[in-house]
PDB file of N, CA and C in Angstrom:
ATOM      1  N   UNK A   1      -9.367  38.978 -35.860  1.00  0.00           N
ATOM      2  CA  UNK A   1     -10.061  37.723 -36.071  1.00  0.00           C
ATOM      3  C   UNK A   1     -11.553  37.979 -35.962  1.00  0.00           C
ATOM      4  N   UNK A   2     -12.576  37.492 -36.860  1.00  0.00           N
ATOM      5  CA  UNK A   2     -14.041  37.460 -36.836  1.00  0.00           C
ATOM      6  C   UNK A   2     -14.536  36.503 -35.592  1.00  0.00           C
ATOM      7  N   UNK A   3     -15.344  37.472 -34.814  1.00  0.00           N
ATOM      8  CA  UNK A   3     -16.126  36.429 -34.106  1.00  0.00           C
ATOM      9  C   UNK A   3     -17.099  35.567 -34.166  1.00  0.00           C
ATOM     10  N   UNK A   4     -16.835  34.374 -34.018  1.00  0.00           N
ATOM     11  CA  UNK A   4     -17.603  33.139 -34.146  1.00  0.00           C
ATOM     12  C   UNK A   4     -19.118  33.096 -33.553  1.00  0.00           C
ATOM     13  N   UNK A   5     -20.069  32.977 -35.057  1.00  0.00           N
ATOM     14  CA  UNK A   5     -21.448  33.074 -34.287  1.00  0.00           C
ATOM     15  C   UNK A   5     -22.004  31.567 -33.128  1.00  0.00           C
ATOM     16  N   UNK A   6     -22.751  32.582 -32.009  1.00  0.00           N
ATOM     17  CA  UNK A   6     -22.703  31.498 -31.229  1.00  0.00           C
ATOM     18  C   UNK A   6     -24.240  30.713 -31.864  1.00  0.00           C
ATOM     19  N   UNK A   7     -24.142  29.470 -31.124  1.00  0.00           N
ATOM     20  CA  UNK A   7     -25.169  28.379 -31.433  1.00  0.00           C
ATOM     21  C   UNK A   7     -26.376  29.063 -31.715  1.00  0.00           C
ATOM     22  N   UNK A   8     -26.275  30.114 -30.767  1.00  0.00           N
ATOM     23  CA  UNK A   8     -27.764  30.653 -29.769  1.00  0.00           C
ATOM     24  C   UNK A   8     -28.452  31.451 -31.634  1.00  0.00           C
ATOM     25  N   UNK A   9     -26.922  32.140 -32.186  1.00  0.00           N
ATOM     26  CA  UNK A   9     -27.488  32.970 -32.851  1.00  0.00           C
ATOM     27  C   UNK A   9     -27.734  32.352 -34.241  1.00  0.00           C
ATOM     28  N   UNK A  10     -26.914  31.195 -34.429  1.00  0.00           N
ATOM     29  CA  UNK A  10     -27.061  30.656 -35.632  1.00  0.00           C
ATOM     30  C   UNK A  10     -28.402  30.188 -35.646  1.00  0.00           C
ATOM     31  N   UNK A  11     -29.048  29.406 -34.822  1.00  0.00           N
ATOM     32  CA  UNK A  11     -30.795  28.657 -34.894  1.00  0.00           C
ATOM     33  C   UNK A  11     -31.768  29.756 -35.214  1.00  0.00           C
ATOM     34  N   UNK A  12     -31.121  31.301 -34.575  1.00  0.00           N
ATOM     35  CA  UNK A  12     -32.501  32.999 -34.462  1.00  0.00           C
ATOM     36  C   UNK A  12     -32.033  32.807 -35.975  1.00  0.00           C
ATOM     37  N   UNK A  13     -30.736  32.759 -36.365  1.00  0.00           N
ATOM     38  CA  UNK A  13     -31.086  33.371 -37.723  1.00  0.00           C
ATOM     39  C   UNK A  13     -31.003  32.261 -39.334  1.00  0.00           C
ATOM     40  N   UNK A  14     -31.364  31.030 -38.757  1.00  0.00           N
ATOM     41  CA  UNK A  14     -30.965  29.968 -39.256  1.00  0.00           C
ATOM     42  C   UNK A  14     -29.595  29.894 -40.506  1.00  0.00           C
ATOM     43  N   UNK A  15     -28.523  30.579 -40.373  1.00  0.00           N
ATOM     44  CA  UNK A  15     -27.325  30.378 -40.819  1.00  0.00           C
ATOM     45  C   UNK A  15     -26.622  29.556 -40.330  1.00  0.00           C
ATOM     46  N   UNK A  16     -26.794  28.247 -40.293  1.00  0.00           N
ATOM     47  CA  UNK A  16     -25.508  27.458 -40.076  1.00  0.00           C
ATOM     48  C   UNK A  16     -23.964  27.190 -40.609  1.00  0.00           C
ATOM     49  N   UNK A  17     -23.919  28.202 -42.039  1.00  0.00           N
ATOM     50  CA  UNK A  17     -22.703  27.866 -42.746  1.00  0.00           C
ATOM     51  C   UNK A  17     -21.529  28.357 -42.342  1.00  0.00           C
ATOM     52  N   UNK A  18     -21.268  29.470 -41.138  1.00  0.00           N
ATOM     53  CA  UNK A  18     -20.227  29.689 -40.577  1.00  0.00           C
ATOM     54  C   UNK A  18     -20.099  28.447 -39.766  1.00  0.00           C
ATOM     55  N   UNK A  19     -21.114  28.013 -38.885  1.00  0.00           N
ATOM     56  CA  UNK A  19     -21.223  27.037 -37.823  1.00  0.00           C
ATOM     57  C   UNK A  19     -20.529  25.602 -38.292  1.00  0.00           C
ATOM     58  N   UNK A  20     -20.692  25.188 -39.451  1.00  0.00           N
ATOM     59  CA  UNK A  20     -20.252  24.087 -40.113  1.00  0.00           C
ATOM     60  C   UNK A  20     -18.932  24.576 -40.221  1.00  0.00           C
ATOM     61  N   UNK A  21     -18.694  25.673 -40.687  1.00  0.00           N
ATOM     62  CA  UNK A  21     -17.240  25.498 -41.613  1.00  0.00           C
ATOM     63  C   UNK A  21     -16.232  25.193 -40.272  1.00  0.00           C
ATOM     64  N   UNK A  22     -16.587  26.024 -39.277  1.00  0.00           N
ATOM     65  CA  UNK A  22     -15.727  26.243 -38.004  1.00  0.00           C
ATOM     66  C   UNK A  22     -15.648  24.830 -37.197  1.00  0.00           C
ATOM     67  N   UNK A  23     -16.819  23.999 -37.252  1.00  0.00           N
ATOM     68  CA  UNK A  23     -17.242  22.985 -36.136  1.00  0.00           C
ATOM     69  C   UNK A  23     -17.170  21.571 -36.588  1.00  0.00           C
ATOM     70  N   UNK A  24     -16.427  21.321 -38.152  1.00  0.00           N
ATOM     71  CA  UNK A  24     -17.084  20.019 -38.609  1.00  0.00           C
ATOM     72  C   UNK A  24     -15.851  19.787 -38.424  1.00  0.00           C
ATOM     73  N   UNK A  25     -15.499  18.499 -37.986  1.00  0.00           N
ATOM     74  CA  UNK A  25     -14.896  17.365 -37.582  1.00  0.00           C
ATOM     75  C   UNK A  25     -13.351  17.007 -38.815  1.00  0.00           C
ATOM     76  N   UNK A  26     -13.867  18.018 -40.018  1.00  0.00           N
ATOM     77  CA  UNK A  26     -12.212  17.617 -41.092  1.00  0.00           C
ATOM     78  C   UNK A  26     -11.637  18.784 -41.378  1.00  0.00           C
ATOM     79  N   UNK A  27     -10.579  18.759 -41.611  1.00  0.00           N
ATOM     80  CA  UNK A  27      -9.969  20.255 -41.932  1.00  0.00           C
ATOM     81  C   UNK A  27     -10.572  20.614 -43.070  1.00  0.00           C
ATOM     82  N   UNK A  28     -10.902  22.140 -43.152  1.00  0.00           N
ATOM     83  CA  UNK A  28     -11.115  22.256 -44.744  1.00  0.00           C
ATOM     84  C   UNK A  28     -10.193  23.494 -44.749  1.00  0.00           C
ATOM     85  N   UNK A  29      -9.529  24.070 -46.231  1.00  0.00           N
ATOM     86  CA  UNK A  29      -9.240  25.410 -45.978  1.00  0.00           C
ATOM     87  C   UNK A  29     -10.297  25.764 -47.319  1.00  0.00           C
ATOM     88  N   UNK A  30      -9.727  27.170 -47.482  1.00  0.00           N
ATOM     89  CA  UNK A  30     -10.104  28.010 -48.718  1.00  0.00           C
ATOM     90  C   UNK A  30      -8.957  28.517 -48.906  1.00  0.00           C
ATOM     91  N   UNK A  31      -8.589  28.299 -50.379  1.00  0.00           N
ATOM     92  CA  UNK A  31      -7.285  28.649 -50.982  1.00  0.00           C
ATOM     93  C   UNK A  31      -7.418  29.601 -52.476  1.00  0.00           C
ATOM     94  N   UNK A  32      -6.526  30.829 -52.930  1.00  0.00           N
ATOM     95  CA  UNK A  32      -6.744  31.352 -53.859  1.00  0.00           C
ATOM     96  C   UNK A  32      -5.077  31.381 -54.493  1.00  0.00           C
ATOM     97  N   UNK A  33      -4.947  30.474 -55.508  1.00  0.00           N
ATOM     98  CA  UNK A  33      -3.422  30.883 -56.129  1.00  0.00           C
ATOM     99  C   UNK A  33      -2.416  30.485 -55.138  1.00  0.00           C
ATOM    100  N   UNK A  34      -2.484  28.791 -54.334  1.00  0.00           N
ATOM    101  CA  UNK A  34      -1.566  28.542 -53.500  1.00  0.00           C
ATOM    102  C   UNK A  34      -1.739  29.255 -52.274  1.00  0.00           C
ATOM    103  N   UNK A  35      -2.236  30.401 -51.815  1.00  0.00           N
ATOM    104  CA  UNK A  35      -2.426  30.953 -50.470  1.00  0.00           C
ATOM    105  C   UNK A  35      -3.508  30.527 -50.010  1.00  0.00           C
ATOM    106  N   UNK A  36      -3.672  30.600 -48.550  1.00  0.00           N
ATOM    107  CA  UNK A  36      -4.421  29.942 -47.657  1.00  0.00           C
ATOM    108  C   UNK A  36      -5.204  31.392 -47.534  1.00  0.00           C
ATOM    109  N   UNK A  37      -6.299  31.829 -47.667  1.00  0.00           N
ATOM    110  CA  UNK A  37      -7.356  32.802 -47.433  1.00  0.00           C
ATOM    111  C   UNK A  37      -8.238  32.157 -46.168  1.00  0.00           C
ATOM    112  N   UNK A  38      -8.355  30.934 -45.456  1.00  0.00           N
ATOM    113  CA  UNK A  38      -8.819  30.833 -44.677  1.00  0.00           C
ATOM    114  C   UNK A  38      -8.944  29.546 -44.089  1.00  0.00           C
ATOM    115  N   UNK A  39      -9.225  28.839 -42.913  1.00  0.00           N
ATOM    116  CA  UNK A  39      -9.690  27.388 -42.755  1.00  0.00           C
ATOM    117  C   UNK A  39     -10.107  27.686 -41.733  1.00  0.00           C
ATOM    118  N   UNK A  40     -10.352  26.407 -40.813  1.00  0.00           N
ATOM    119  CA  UNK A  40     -11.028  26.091 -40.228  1.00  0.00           C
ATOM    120  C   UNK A  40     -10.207  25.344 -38.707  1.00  0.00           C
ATOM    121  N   UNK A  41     -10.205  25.255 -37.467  1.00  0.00           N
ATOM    122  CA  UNK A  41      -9.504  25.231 -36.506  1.00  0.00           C
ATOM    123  C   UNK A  41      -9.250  23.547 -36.697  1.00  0.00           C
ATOM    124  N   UNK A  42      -9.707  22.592 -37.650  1.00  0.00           N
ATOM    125  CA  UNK A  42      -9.611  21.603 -37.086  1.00  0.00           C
ATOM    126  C   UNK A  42      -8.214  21.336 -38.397  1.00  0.00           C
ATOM    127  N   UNK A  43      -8.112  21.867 -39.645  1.00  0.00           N
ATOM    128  CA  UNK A  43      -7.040  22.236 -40.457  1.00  0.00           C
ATOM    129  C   UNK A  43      -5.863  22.981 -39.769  1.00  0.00           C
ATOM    130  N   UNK A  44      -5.788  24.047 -39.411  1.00  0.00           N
ATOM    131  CA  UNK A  44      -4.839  24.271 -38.620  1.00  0.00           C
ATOM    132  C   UNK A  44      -4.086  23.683 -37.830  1.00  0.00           C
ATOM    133  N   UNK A  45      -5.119  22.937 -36.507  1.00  0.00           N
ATOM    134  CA  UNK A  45      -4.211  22.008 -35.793  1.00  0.00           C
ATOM    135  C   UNK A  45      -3.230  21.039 -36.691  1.00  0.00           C
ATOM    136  N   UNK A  46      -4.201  20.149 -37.347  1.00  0.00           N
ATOM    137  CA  UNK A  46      -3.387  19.547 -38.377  1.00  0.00           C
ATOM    138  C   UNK A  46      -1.973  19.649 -38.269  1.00  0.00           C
ATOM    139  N   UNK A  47      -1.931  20.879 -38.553  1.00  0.00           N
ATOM    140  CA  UNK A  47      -0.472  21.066 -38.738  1.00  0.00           C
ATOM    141  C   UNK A  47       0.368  22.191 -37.837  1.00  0.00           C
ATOM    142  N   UNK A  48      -0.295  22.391 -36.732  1.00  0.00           N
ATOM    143  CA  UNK A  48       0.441  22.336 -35.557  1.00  0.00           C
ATOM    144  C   UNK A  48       0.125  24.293 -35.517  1.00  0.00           C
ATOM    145  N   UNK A  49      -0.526  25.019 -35.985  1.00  0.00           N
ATOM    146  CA  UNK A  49      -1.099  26.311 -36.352  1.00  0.00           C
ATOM    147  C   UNK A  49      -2.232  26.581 -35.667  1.00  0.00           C
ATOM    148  N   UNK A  50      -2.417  27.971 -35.707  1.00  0.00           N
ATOM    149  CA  UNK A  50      -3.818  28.763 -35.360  1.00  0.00           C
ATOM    150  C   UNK A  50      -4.640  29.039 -36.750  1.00  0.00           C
ATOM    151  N   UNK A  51      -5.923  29.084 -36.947  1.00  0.00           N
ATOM    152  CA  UNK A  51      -6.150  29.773 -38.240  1.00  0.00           C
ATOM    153  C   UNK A  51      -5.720  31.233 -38.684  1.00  0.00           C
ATOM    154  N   UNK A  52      -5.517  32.160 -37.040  1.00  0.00           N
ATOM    155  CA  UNK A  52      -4.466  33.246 -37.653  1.00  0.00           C
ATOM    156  C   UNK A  52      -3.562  33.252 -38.336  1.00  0.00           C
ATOM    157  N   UNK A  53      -2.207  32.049 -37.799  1.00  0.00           N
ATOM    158  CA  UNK A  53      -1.041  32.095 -38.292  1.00  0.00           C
ATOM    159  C   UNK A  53      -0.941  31.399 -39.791  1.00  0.00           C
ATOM    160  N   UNK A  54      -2.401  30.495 -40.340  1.00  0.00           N
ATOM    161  CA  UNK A  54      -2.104  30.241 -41.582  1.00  0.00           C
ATOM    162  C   UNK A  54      -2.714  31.229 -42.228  1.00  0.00           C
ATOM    163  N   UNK A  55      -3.732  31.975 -42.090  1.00  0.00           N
ATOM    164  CA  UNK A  55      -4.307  33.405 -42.900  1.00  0.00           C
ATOM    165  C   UNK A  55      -3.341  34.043 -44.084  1.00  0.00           C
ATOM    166  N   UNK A  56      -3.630  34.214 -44.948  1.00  0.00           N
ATOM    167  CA  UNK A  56      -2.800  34.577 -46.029  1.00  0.00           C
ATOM    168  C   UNK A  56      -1.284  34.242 -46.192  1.00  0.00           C
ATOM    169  N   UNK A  57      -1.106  33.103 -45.395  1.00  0.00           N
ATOM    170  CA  UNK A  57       0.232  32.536 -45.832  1.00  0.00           C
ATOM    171  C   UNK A  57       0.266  31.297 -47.667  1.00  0.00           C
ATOM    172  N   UNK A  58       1.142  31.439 -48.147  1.00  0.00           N
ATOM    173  CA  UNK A  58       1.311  30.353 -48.864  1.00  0.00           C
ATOM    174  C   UNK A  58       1.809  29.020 -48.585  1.00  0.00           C
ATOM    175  N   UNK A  59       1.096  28.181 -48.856  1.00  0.00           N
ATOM    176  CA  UNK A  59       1.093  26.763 -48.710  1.00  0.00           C
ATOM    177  C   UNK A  59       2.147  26.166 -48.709  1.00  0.00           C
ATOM    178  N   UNK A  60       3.413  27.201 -48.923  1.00  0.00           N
ATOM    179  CA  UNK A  60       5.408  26.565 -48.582  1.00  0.00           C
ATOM    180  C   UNK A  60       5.072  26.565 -47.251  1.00  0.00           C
ATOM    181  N   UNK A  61       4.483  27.064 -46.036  1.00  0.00           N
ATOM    182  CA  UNK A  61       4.353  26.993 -44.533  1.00  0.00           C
ATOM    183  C   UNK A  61       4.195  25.665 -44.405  1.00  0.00           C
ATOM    184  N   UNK A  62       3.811  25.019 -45.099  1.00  0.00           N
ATOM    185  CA  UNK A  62       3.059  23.311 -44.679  1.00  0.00           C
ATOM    186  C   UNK A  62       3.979  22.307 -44.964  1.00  0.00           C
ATOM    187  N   UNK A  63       5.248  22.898 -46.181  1.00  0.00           N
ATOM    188  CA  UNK A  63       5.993  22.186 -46.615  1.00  0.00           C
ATOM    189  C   UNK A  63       7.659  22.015 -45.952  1.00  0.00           C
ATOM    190  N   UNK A  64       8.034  21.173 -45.665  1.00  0.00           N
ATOM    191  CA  UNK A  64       9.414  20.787 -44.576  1.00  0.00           C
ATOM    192  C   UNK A  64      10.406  21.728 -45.286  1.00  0.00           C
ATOM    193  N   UNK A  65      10.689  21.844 -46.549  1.00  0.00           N
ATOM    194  CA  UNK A  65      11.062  23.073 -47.629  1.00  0.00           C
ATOM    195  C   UNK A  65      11.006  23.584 -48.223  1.00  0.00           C
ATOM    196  N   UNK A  66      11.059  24.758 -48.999  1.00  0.00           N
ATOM    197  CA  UNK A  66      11.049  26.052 -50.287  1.00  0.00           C
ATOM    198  C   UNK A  66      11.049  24.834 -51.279  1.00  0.00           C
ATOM    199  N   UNK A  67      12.271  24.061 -51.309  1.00  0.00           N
ATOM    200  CA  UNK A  67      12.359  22.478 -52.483  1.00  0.00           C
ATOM    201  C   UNK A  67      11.396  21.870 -52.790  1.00  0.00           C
ATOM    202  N   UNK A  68      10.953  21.399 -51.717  1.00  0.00           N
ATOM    203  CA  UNK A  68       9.601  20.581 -51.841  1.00  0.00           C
ATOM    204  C   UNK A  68       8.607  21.254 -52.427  1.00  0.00           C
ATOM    205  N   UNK A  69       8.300  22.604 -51.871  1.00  0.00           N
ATOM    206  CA  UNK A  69       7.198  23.227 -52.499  1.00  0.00           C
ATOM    207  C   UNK A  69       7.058  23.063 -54.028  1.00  0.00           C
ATOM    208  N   UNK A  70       8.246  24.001 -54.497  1.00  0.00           N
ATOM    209  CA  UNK A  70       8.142  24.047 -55.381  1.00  0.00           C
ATOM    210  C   UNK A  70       8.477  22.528 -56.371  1.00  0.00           C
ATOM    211  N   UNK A  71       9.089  21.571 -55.765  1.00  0.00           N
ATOM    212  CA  UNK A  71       8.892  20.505 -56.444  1.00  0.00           C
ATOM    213  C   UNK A  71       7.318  20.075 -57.163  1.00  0.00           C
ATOM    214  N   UNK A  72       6.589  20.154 -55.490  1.00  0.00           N
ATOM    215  CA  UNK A  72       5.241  19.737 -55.954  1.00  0.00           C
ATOM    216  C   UNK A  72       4.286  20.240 -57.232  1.00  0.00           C
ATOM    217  N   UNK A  73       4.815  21.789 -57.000  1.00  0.00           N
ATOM    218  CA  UNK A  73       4.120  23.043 -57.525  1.00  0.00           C
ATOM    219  C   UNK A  73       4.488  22.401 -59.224  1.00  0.00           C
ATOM    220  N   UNK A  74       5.328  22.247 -59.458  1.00  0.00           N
ATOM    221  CA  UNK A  74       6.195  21.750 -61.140  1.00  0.00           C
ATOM    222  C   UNK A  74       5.848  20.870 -61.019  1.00  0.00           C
TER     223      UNK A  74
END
């Protein structure tokens, strides 16, 4: 897992865009082709996850079944 820049270092180097993605208040992920490449801790909870355990999973993890998925997916 990447470590999270702290406050201290985001203001020295004025990058806030890790700081947002990690700290803002809605889930967001980043998705490529149905897989989850990344989100954000407040997405995860969501749905009851770490952002480890959704990391390169496909988006059937979120779904109650394989059925559903692919229902949606068609």
């Amino acid at each position: 897992m990447s470590q999270l820049p702290s406050i201290e270092d985001a203001y020295a180097s004025q990058d806030f865009t890790e700081l947002a993605f990690q700290f803002v208040p809605v889930g967001i992920v980043v998705t490529e082709n149905r897989v989850v490449r990344d989100c954000n801790q407040t997405f995860a909870q969501m749905f009851g996850y770490t952002r480890e355990d959704l990391r390169d999973q496909t988006f059937a993890i979120l779904y109650p079944s394989q059925e559903e998925f692919a229902n949606i997916r068609n």
